[in-house]
Protein backbone atom coordinates (compact mmCIF):
# COMPACT_ATOMS: atom_id res chain seq x y z
CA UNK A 1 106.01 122.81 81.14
CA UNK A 2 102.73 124.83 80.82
CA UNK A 3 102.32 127.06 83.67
CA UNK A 4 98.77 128.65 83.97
CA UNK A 5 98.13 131.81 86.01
CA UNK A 6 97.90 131.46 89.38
CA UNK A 7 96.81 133.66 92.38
CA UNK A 8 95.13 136.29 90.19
CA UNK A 9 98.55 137.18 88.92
CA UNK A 10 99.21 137.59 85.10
CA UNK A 11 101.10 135.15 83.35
CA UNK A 12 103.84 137.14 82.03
CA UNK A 13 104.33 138.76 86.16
CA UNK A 14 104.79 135.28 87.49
CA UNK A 15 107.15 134.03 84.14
CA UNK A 16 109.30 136.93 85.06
CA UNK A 17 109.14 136.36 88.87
CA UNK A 18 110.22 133.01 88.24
CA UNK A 19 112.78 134.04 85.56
CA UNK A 20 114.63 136.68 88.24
CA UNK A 21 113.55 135.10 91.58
CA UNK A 22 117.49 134.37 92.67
CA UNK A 23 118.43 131.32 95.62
CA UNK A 24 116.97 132.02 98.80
CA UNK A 25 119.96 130.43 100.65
CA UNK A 26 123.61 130.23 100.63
CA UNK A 27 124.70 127.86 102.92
CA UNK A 28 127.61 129.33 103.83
CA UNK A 29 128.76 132.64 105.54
CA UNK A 30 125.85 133.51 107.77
CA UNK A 31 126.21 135.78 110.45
CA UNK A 32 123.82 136.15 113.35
CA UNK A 33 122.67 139.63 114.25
CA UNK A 34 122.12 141.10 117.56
CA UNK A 35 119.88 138.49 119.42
CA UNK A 36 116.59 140.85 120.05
CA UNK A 37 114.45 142.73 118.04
CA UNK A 38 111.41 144.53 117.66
CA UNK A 39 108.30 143.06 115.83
CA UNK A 40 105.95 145.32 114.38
CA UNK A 41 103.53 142.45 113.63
CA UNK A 42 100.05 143.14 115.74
CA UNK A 43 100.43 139.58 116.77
CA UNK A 44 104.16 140.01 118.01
CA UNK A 45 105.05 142.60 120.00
CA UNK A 46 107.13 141.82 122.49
CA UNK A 47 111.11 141.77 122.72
CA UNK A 48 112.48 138.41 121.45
CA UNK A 49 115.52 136.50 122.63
CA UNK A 50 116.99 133.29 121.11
CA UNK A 51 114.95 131.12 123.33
CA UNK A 52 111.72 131.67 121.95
CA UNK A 53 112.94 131.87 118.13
CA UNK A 54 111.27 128.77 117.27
CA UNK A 55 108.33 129.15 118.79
CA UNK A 56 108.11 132.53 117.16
CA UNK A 57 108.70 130.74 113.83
CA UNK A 58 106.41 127.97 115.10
CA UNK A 59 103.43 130.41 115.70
CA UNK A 60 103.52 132.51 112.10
CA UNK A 61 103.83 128.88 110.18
CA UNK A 62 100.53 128.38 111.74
CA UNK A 63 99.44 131.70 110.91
CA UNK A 64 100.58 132.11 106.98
CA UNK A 65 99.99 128.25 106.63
CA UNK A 66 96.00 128.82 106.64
CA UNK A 67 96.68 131.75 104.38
CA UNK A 68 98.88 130.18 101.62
CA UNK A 69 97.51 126.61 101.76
CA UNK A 70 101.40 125.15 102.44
CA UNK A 71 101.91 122.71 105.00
CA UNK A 72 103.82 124.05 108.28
CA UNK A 73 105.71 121.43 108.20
CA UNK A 74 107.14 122.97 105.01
CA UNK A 75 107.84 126.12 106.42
CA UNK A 76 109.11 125.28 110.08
CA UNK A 77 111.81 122.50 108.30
CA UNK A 78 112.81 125.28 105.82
CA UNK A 79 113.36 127.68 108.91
CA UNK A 80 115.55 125.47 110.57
CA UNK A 81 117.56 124.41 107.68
CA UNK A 82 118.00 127.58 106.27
CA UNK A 83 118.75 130.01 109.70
CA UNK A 84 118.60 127.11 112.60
CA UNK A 85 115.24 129.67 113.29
CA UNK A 86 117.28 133.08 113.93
CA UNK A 87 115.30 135.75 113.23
CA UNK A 88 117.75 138.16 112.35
CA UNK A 89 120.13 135.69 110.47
CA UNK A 90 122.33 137.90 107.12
CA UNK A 91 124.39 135.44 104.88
CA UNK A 92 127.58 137.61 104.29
CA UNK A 93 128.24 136.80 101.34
CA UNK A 94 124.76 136.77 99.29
CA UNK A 95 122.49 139.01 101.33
CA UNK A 96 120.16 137.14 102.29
CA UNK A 97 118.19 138.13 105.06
CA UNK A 98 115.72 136.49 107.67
CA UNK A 99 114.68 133.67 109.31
CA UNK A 100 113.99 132.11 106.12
CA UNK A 101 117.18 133.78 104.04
CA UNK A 102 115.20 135.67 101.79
CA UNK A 103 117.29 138.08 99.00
CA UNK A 104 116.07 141.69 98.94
CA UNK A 105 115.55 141.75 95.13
CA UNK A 106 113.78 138.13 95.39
CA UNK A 107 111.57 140.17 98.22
CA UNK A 108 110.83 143.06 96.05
CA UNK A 109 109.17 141.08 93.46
CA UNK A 110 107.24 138.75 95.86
CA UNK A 111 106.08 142.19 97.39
CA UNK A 112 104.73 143.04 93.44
CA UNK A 113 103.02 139.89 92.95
CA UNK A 114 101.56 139.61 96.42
CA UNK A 115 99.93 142.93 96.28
CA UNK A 116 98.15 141.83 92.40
CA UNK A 117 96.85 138.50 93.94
CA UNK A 118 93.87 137.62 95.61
CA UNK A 119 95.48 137.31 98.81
CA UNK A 120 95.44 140.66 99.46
CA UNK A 121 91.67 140.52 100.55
CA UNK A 122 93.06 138.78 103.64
CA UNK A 123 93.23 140.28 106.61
CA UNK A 124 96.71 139.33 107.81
CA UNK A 125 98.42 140.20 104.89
CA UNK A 126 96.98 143.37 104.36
CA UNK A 127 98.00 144.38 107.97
CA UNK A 128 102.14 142.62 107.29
CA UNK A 129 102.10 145.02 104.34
CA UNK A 130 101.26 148.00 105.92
CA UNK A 131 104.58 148.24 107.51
CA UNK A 132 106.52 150.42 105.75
CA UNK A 133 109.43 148.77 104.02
CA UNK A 134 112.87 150.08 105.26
CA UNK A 135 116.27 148.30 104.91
CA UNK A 136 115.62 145.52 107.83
CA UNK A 137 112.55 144.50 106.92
CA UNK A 138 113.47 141.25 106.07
CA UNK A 139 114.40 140.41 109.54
CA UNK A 140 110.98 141.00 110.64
CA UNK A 141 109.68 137.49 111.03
CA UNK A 142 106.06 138.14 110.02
CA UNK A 143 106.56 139.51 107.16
CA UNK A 144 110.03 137.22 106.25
CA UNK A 145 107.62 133.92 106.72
CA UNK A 146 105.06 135.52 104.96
CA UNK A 147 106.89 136.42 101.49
CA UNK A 148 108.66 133.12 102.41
CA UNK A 149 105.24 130.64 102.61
CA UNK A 150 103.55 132.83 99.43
CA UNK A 151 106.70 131.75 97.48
CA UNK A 152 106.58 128.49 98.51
CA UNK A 153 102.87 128.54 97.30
CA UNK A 154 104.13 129.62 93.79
CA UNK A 155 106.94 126.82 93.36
CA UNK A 156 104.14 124.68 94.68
CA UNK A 157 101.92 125.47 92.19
CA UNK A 158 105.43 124.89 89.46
CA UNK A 159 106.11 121.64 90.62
CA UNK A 160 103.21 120.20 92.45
CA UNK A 161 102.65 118.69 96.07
CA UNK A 162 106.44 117.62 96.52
CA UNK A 163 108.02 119.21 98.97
CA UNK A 164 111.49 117.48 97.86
CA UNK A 165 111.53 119.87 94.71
CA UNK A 166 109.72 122.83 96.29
CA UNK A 167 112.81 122.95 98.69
CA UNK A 168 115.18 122.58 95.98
CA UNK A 169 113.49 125.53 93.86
CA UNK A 170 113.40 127.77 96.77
CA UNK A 171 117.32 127.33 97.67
CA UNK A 172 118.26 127.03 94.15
CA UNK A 173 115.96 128.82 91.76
CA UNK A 174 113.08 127.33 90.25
CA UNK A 175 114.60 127.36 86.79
CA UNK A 176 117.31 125.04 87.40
CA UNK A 177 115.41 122.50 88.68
CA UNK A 178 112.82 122.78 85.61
CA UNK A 179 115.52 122.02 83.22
CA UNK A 180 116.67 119.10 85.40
CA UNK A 181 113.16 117.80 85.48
CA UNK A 182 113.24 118.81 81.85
CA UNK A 183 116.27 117.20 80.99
CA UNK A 184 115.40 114.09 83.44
CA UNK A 185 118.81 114.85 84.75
CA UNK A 186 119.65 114.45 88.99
CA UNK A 187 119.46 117.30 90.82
CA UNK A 188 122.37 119.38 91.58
CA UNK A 189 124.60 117.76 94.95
CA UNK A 190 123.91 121.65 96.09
CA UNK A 191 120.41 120.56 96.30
CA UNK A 192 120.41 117.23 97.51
CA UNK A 193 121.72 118.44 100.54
CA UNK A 194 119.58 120.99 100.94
CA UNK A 195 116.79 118.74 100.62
CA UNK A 196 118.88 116.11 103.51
CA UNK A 197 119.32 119.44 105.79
CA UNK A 198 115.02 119.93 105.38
CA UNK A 199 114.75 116.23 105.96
CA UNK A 200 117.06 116.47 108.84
CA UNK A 201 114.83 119.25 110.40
CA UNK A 202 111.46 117.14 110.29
CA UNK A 203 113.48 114.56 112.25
CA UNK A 204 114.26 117.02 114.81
CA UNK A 205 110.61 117.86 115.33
CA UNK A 206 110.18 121.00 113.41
CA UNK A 207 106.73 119.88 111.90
């Protein structure tokens, strides 16, 4: 598959983002961590309990949704399936951190390729980014949904307006699902549940 550059980001930065870009869930092993935390996002300041997770999660889809150009839908199913909308939700066993189970190293390189693209003329996102980075980052929500919703715009732009194999690339990694596409060979069971548990979510309302 060709893949052209996209974003304002160089060709070889995204092949290599895509190339190291790791799962951004593990379904099982997650741990919940303490129920409140403080939100450095100028939008979200206040102390948040469990209660108002989703509407948390509800109100930055919004927000990075105009940014990115990806459907909230996308993002508030994705949430649910991957945390059940808990902010500060670690998978034990691969790291993965946030509301949408993002990997550290995966973050790191989103940070890179975020702060070469255009997107950094908007407002919002050069605000996210000018919190410092420190080892709980991740588990703020604004910027967890916002490195969560730019990736989403990249596999978007891999594998086009399905949201079926976006899903699948984000939990899996984008290159195994190019070499089933490539190989016209089903997608791993791994990721046809996935893609069940993001169905599931719609169902429940979190659109």
């Amino acid at each position: 598959m060709n893949i052209t550059p996209i974003v304002g980001i160089p060709l070889a930065l995204f092949g290599a983002l895509m190339l190291f870009a790791r799962p951004a869930h593990a379904p099982m092993g997650v741990r919940r961590e303490p129920s409140k935390t403080r939100i450095s996002s100028p939008e979200v300041t206040k102390q948040i309990d469990d209660r108002a997770y989703p509407e948390t999660v509800k109100t930055l889809a919004a927000k990075w949704s105009k940014v990115f150009g990806i459907r909230v839908s996308w993002i508030r199913s994705q949430a649910y399936a991957e945390s059940k909308n808990v902010l500060r939700a670690k998978n034990v066993d691969s790291g993965a951190m946030g509301v949408l189970q993002i990997l550290p190293g995966t973050a790191r390189d989103l940070l890179k390729s975020l702060r070469r693209s255009k997107f950094m003329k908007n407002k919002f996102v050069k605000e996210t980014l000018e919190v410092e980075p420190t080892d709980d980052y991740l588990f703020n929500p604004d910027v967890n949904i916002m490195l969560a919703t730019y990736y989403m715009g990249l596999l978007k732009h891999k594998f086009g307006d399905d949201h079926d194999l976006v899903a699948a690339a984000y939990n899996i990694g984008p290159g195994k699902i190019a070499r089933c596409l490539a190989t016209q060979s089903p997608l791993p069971e791994r990721s046809r549940i996935y893609i069940a548990m993001v169905k599931d979510a719609k169902r429940r309302g979190f659109v």
